[in-house]
C-alpha atoms as a PDB file:
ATOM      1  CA  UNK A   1       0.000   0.000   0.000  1.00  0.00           C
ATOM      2  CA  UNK A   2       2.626   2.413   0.765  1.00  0.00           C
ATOM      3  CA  UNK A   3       4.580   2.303  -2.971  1.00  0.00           C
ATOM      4  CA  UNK A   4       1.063   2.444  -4.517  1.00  0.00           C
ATOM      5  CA  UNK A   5       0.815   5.459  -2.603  1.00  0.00           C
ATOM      6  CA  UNK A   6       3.756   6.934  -3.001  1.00  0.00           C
ATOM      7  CA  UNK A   7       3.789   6.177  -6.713  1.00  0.00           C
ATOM      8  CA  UNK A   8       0.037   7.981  -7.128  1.00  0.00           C
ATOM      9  CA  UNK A   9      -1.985   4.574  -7.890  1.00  0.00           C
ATOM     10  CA  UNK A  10      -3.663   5.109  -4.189  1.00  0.00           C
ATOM     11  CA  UNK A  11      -5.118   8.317  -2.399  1.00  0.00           C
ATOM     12  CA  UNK A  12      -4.203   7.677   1.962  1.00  0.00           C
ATOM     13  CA  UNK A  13      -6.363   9.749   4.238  1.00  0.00           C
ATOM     14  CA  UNK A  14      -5.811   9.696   7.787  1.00  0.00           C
ATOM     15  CA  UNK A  15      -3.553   7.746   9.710  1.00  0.00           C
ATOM     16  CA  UNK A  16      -3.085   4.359  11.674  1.00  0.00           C
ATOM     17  CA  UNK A  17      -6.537   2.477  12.815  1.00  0.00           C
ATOM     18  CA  UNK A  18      -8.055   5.478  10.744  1.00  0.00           C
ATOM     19  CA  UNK A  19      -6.259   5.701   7.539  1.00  0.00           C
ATOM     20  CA  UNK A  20      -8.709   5.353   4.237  1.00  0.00           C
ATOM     21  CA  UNK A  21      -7.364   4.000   1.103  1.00  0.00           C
ATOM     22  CA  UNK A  22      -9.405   4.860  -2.418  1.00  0.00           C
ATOM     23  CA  UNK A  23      -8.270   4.366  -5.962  1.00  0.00           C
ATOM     24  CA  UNK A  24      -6.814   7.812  -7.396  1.00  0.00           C
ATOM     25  CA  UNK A  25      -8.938   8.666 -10.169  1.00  0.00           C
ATOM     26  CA  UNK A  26      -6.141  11.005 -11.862  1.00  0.00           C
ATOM     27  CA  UNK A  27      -3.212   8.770 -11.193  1.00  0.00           C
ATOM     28  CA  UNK A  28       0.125  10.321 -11.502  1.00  0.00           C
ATOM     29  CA  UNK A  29       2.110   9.102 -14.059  1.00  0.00           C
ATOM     30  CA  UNK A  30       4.968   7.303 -12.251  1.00  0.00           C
ATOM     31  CA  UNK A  31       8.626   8.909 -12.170  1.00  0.00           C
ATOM     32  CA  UNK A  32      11.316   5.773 -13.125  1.00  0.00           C
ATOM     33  CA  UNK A  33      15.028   6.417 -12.845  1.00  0.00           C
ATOM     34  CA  UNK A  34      15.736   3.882 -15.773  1.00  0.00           C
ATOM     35  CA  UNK A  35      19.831   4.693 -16.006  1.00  0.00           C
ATOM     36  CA  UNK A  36      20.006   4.243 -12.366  1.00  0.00           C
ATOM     37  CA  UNK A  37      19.639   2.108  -9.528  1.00  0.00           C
ATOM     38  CA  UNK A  38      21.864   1.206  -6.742  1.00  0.00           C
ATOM     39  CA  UNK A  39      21.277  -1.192  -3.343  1.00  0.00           C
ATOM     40  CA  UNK A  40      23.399  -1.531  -0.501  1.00  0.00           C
ATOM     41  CA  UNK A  41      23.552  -4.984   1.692  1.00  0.00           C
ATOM     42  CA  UNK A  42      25.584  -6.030   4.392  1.00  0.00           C
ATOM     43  CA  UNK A  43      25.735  -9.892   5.078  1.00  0.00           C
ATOM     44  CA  UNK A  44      27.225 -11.898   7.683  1.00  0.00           C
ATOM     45  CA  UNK A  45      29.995 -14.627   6.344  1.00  0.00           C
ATOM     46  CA  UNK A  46      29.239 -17.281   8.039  1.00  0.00           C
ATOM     47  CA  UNK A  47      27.213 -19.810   5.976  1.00  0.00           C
ATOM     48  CA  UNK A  48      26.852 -17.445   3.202  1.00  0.00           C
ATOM     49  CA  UNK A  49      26.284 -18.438   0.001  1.00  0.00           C
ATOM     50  CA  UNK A  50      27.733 -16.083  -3.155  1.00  0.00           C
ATOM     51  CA  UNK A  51      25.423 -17.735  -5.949  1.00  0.00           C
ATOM     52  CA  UNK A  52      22.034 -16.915  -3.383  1.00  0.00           C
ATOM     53  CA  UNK A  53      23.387 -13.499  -2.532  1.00  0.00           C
ATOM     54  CA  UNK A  54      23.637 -12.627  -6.835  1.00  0.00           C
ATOM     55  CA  UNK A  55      20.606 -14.425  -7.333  1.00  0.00           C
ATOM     56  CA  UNK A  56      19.064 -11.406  -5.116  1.00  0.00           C
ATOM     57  CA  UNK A  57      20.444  -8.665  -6.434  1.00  0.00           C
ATOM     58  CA  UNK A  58      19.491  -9.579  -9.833  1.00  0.00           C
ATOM     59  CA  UNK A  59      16.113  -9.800  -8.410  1.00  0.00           C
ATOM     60  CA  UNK A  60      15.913  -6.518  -6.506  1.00  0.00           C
ATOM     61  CA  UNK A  61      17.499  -4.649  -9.152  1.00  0.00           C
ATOM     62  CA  UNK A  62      15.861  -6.761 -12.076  1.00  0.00           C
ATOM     63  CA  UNK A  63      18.809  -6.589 -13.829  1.00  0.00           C
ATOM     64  CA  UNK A  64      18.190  -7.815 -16.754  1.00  0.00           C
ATOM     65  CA  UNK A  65      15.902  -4.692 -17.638  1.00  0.00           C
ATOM     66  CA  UNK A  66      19.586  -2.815 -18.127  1.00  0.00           C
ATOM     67  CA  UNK A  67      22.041  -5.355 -18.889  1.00  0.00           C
ATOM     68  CA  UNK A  68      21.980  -8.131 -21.697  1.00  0.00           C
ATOM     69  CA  UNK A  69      22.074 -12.080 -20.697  1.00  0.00           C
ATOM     70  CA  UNK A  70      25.979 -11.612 -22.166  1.00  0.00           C
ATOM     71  CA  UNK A  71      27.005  -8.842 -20.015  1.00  0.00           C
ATOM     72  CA  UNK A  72      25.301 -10.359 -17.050  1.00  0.00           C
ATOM     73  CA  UNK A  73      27.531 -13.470 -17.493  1.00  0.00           C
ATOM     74  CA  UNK A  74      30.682 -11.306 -17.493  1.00  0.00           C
ATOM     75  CA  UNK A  75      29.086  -9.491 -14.357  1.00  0.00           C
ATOM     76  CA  UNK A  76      27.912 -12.398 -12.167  1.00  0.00           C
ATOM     77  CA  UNK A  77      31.122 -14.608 -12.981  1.00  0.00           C
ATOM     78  CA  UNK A  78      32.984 -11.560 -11.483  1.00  0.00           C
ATOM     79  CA  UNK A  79      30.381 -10.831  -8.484  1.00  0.00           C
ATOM     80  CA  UNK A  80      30.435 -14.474  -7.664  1.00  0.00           C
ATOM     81  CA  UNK A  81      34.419 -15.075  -7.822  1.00  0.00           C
ATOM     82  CA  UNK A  82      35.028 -11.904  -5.485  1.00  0.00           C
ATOM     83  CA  UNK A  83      31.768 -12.679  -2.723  1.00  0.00           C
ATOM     84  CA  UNK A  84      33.256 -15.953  -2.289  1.00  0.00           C
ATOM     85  CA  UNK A  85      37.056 -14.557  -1.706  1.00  0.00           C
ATOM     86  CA  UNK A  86      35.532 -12.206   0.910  1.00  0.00           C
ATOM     87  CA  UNK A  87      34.196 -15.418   2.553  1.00  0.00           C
ATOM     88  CA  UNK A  88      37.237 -17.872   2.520  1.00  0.00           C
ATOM     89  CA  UNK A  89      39.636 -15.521   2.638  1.00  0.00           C
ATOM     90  CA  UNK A  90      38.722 -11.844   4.180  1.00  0.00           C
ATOM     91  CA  UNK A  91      38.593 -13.657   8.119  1.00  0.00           C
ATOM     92  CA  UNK A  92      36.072 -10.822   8.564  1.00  0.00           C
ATOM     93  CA  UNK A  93      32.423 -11.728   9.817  1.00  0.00           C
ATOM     94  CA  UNK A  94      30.458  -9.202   7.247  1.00  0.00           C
ATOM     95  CA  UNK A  95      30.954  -8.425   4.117  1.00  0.00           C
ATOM     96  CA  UNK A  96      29.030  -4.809   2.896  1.00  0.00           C
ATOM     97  CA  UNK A  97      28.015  -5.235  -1.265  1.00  0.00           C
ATOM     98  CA  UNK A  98      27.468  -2.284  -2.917  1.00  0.00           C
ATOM     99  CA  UNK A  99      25.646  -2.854  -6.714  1.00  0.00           C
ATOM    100  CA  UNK A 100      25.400   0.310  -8.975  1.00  0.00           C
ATOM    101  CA  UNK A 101      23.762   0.629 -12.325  1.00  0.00           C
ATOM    102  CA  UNK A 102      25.071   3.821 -14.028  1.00  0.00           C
ATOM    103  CA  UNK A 103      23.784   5.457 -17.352  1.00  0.00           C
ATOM    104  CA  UNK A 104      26.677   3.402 -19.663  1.00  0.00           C
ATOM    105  CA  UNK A 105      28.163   1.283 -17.167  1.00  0.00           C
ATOM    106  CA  UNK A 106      27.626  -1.298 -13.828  1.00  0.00           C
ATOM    107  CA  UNK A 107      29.707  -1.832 -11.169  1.00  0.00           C
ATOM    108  CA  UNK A 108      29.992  -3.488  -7.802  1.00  0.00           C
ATOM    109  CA  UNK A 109      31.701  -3.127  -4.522  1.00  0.00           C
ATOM    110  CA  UNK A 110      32.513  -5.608  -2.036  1.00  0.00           C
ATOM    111  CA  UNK A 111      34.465  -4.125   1.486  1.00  0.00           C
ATOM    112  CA  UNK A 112      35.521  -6.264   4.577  1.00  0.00           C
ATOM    113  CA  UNK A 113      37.182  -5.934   7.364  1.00  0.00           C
ATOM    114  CA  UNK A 114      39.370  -8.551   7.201  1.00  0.00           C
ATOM    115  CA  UNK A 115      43.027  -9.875   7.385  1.00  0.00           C
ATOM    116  CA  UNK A 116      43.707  -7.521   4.075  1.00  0.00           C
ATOM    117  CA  UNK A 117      44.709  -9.550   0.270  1.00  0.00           C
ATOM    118  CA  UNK A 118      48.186  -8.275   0.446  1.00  0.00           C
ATOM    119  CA  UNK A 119      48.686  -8.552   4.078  1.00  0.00           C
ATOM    120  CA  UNK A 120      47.309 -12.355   3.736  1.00  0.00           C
ATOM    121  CA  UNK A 121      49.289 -13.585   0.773  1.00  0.00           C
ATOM    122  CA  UNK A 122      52.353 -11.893   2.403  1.00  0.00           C
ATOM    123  CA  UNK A 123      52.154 -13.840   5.024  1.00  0.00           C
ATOM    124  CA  UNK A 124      51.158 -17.314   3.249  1.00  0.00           C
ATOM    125  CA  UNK A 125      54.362 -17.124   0.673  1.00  0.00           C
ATOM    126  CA  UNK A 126      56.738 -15.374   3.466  1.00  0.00           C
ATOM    127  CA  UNK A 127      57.268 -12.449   1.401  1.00  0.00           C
ATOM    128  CA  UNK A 128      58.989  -9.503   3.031  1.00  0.00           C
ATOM    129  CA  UNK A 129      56.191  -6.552   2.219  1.00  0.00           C
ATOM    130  CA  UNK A 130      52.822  -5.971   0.861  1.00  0.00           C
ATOM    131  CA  UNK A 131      54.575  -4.783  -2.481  1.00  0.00           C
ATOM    132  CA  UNK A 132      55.448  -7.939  -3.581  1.00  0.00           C
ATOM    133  CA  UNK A 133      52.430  -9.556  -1.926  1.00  0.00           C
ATOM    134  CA  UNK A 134      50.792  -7.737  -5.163  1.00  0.00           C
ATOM    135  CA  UNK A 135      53.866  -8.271  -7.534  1.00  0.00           C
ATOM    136  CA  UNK A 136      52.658 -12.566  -6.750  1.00  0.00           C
ATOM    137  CA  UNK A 137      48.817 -11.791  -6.938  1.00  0.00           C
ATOM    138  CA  UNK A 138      49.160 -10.391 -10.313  1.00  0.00           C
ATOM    139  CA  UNK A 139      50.707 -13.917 -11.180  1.00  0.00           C
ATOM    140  CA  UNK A 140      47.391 -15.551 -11.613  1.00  0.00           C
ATOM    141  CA  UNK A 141      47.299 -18.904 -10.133  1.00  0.00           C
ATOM    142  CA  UNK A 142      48.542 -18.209  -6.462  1.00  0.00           C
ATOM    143  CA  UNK A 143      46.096 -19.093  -3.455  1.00  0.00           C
ATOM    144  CA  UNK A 144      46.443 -19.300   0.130  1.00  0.00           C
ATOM    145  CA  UNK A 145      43.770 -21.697   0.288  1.00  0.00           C
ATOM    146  CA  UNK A 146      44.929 -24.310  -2.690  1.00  0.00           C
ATOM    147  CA  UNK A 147      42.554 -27.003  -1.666  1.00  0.00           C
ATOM    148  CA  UNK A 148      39.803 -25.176  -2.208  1.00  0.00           C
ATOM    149  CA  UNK A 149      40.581 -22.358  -4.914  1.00  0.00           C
ATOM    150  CA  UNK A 150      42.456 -22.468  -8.036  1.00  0.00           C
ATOM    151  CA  UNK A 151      43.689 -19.077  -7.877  1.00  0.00           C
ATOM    152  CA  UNK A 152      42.025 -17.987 -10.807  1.00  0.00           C
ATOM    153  CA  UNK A 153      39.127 -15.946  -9.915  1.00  0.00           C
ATOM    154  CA  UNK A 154      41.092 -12.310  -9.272  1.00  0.00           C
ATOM    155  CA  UNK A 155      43.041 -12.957 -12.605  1.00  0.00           C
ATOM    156  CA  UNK A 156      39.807 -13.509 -15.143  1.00  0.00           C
ATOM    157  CA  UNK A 157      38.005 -11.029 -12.982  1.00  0.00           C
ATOM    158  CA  UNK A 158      40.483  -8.163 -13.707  1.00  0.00           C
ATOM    159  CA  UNK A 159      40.564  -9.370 -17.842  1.00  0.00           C
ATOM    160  CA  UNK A 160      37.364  -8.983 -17.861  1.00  0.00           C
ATOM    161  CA  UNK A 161      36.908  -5.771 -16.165  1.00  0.00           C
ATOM    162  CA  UNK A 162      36.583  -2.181 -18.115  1.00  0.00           C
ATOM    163  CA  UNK A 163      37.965  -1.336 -14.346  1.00  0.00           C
ATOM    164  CA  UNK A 164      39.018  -3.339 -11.420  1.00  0.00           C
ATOM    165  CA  UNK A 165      40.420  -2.254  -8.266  1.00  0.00           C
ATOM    166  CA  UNK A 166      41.326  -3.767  -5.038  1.00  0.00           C
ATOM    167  CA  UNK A 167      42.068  -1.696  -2.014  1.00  0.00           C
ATOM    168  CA  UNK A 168      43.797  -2.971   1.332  1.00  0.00           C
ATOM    169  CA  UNK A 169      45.747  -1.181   3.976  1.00  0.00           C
ATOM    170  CA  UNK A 170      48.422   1.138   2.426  1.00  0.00           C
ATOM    171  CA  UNK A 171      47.885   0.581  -1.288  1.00  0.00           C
ATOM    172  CA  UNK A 172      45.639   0.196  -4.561  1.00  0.00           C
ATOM    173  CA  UNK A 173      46.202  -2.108  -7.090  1.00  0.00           C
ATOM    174  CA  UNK A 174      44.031  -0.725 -10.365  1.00  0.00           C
ATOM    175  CA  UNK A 175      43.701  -2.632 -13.516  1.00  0.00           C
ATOM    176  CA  UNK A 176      42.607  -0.060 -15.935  1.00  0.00           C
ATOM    177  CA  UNK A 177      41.541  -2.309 -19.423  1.00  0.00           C
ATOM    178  CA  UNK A 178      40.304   0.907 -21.036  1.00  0.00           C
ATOM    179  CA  UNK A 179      43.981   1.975 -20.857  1.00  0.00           C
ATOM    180  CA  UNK A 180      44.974  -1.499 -20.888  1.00  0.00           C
ATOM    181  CA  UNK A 181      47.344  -0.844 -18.093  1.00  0.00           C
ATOM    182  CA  UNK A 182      47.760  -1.733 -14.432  1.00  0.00           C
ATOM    183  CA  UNK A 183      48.647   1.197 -11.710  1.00  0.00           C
ATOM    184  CA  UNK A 184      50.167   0.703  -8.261  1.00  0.00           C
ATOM    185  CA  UNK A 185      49.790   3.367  -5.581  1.00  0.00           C
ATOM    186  CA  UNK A 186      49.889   4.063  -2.009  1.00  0.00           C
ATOM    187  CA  UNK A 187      46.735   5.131   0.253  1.00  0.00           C
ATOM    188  CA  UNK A 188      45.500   6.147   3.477  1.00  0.00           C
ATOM    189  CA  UNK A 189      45.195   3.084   5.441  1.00  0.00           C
ATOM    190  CA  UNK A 190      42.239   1.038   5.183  1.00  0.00           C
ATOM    191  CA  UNK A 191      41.627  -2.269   7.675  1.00  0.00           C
ATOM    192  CA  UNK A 192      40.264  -5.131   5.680  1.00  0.00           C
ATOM    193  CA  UNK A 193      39.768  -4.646   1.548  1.00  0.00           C
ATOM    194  CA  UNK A 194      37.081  -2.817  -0.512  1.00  0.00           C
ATOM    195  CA  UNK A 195      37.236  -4.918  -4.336  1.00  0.00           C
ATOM    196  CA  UNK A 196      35.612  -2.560  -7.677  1.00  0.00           C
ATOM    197  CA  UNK A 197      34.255  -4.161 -10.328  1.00  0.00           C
ATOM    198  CA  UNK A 198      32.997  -2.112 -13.205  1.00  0.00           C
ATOM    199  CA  UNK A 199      32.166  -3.503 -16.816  1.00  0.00           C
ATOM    200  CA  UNK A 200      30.071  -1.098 -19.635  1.00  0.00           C
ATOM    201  CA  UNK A 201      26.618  -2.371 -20.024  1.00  0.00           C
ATOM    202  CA  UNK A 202      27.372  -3.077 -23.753  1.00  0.00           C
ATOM    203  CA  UNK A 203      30.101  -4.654 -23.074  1.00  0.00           C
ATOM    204  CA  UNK A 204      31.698  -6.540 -26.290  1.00  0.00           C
ATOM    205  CA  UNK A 205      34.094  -8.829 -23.992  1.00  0.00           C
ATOM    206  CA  UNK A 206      33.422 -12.415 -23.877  1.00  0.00           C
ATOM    207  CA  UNK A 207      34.098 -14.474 -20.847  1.00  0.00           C
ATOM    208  CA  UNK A 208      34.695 -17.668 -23.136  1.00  0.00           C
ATOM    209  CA  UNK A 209      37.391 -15.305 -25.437  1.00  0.00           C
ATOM    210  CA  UNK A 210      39.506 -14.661 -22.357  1.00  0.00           C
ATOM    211  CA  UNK A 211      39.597 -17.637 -20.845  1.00  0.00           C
ATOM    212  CA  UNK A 212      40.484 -19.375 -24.286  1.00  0.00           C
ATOM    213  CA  UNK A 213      43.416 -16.579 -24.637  1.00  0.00           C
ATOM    214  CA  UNK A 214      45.124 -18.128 -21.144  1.00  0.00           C
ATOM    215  CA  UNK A 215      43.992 -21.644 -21.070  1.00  0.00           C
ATOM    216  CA  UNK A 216      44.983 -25.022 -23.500  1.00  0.00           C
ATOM    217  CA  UNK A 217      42.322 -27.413 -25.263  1.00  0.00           C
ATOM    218  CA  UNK A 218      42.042 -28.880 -22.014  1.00  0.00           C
ATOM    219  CA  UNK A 219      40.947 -26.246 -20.440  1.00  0.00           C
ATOM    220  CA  UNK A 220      44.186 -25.438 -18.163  1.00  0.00           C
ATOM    221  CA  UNK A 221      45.123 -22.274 -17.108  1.00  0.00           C
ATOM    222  CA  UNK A 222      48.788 -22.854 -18.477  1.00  0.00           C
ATOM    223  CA  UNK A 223      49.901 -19.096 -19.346  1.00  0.00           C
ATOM    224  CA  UNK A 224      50.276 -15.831 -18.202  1.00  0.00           C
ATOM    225  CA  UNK A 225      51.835 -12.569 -19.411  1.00  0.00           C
ATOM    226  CA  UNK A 226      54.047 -11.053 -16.108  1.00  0.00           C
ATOM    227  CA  UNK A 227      54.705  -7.344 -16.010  1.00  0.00           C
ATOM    228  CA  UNK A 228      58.091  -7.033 -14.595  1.00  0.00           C
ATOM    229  CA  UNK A 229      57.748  -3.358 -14.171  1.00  0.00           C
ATOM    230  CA  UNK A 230      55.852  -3.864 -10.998  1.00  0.00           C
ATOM    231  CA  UNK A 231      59.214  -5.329  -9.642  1.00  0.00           C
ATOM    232  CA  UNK A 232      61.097  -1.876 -10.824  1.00  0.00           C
ATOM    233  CA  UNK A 233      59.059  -0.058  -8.032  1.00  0.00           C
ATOM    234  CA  UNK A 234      60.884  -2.694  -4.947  1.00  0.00           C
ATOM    235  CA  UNK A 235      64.813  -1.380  -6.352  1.00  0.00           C
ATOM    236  CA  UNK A 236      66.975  -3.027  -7.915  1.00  0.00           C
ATOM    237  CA  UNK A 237      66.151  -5.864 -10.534  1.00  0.00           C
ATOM    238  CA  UNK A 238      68.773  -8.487  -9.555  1.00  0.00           C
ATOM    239  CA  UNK A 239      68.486 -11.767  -9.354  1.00  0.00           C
ATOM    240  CA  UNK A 240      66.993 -12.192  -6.007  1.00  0.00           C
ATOM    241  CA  UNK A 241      64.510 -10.171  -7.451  1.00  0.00           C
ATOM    242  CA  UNK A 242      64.055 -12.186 -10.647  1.00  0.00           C
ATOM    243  CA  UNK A 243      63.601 -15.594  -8.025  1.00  0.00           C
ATOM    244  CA  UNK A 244      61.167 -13.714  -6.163  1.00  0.00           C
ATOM    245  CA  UNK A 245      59.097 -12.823  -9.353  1.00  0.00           C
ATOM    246  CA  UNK A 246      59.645 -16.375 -10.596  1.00  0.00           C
ATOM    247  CA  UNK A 247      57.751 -17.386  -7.349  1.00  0.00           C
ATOM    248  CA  UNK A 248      55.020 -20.200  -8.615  1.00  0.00           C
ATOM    249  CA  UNK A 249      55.374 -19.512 -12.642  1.00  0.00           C
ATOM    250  CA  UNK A 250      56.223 -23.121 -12.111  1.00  0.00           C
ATOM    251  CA  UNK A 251      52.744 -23.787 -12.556  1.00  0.00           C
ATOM    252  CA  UNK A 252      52.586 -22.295 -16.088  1.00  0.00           C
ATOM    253  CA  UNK A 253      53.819 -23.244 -19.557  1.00  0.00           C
ATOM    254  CA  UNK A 254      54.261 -20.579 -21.294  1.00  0.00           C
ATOM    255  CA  UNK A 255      55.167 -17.146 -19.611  1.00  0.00           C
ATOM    256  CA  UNK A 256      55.880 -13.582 -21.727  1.00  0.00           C
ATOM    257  CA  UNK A 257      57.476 -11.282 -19.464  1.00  0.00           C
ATOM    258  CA  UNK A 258      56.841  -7.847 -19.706  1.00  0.00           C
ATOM    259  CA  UNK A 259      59.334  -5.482 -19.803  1.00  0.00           C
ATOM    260  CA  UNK A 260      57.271  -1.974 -20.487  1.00  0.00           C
ATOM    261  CA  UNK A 261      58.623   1.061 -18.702  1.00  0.00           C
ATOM    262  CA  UNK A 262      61.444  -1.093 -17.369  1.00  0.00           C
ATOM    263  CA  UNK A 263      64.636   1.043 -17.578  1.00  0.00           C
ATOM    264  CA  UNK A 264      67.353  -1.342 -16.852  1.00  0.00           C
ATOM    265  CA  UNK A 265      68.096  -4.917 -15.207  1.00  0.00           C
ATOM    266  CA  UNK A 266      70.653  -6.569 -13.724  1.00  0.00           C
ATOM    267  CA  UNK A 267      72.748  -9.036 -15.455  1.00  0.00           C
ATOM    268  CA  UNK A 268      72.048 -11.705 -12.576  1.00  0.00           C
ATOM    269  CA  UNK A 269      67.866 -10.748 -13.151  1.00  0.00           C
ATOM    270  CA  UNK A 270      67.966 -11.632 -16.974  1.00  0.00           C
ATOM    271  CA  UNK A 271      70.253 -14.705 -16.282  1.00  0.00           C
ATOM    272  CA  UNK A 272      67.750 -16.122 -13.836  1.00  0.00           C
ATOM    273  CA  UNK A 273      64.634 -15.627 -16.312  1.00  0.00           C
ATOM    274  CA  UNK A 274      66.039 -16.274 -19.253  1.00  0.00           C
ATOM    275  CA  UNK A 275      68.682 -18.832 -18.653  1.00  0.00           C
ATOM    276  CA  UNK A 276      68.230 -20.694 -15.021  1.00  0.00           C
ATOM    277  CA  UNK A 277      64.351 -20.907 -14.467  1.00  0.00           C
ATOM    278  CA  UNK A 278      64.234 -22.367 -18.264  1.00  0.00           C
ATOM    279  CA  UNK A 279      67.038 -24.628 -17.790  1.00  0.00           C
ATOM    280  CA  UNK A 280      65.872 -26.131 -15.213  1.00  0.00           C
ATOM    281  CA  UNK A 281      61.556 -26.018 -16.512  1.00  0.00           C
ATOM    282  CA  UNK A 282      62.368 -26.982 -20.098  1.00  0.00           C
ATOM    283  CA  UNK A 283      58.558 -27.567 -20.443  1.00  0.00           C
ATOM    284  CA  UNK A 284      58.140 -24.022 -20.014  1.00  0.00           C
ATOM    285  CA  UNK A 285      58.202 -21.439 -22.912  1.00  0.00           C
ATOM    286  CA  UNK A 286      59.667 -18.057 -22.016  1.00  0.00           C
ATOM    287  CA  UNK A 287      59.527 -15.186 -23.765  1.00  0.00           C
ATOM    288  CA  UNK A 288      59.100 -11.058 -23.442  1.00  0.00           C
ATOM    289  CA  UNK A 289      58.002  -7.936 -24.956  1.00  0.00           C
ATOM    290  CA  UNK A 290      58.081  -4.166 -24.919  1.00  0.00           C
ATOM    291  CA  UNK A 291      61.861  -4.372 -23.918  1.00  0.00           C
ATOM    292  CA  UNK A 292      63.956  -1.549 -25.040  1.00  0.00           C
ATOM    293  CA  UNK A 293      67.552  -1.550 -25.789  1.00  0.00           C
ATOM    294  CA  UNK A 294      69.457  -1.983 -23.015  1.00  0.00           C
ATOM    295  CA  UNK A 295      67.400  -4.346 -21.543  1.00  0.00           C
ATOM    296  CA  UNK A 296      66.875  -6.834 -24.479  1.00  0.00           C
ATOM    297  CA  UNK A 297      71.200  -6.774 -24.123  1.00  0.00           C
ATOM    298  CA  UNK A 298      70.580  -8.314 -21.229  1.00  0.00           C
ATOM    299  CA  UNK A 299      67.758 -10.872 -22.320  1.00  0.00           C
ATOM    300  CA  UNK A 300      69.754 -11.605 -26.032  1.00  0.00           C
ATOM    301  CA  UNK A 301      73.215 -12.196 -23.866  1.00  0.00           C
ATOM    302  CA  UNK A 302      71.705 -14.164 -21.456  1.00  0.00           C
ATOM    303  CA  UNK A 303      69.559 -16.522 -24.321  1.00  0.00           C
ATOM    304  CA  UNK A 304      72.887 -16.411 -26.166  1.00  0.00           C
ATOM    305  CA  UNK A 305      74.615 -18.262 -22.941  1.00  0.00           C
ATOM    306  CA  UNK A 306      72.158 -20.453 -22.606  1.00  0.00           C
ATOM    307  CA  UNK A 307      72.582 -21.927 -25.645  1.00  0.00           C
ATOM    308  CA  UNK A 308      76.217 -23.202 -24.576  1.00  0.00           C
END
């Protein structure tokens, strides 16, 4: 009774025990806000269920009035990966989920209060800082929790993406795919994480495209493309920063490194990417782009010696 009389349908008169309800003769036409709608929920962890909780937003926001069935498969495979992160992972008893329909664009926000990404794979793989805690979650492949995820979810999620962002503590870790470019940059601190997912309604990206450009014709997950220049923002690229990027690549067979806005690297770094890991994973295909002189020396001297 109240939206019909709020949206016109219904004429109220009085109140409580005496309110009177009576068909409005000269119904107002009713205002919609077609190019957008937003809801807010917050949801306890425990024993919640990521498939139910997108099955409801779709209903409240009926969103298949503003995206199409292919967009909503980009958008739910994305909503669905992240919610269930926030629940194995987060160690934070609520999650808040924030869903947004703009005039060209949706996007959703999930925020916890939890352990922290970074902070939790940094302490998982014993790595010495929350900088390379996001240097080995841009891997693809790398979960704290292996028996139950494959560590794929945050890497399709952020191909798929027009924007993805993931916010914990002291930094931001951006994928901008409009740019086609990743950015890296220190906050404010912020307890737990707060993940952005945002994808253009008419989106042309196809889930089944991007997992086909990573996977084999079984299926695997077997290759990723490693952008060394988040390593250039730790110091010095030597070779106990080339092991620490080559960190679980094990898992891959065929890796392209690269090299874009990389100045320089050590002779030790190229020797231990280009000559040692291969040596010793000779199922594994190496290779690199967007190297510039002085750094392809260092890649063509160290394939050269590897060769002998």
């Amino acid at each position: 009774m109240s939206a019909l009389v709020e949206t016109g349908t219904v004429i109220k008169t009085g109140s409580t025990r005496n309110a009177h309800y009576e068909i409005n003769p000269h119904p107002l036409k009713p205002v919609r806000h077609p190019h957008q709608k937003k809801i807010h929920l917050i949801k306890k962890t425990k024993g919640l269920e990521e498939d139910r909780v997108y099955t409801e937003v779709c209903r409240i926001l009926d969103l298949l009035r503003f995206i199409s069935p292919h967009v909503q498969t980009l958008f739910g495979y994305a909503f669905t990966e992240i919610l269930n992160n926030a629940i194995d992972h987060s160690l934070s008893s609520q999650v808040i989920i924030s869903v947004e329909i703009f005039p060209k664009e949706i996007e959703f926000r999930i925020t916890d209060k939890g352990i922290g990404i970074f902070k939790n794979i940094q302490k998982s793989f014993r790595l010495k800082n929350e900088w390379e805690a996001v240097e080995h979650l841009l891997k693809g492949k790398q979960t704290t929790l292996p028996k139950r995820h494959s560590g794929e979810g945050i890497f399709f999620t952020s191909k798929i993406a027009d924007l993805f962002e993931i916010k914990s503590h002291s930094l931001t870790l951006s994928f901008d795919n409009r740019k086609k470019d990743i950015f890296i940059k220190e906050r404010r601190f912020q307890k737990g994480t707060e993940v952005t997912f945002r994808v253009l309604r008419r989106s042309r990206k196809s889930l089944s495209e991007v997992f086909q450009k990573f996977t084999n014709a079984n299926f695997e997950f077997d290759r990723n493309e490693i952008r060394v220049k988040v390593s250039s923002q730790l110091g010095n690229l030597s070779r106990s920063e080339a092991k620490r990027l080559l960190l679980g690549l094990d898992k891959f067979k065929r890796i392209t490194f690269d090299f874009k806005g990389v100045k320089e690297i050590g002779q030790g770094f190229a020797d231990e990417l280009f000559r040692v890991f291969p040596g010793a994973h000779s199922r594994i295909q190496v290779g690199y782009e967007n190297a510039i002189p002085p750094v392809e020396f260092m890649i063509r001297r160290s394939l050269r010696l590897s060769k002998h």
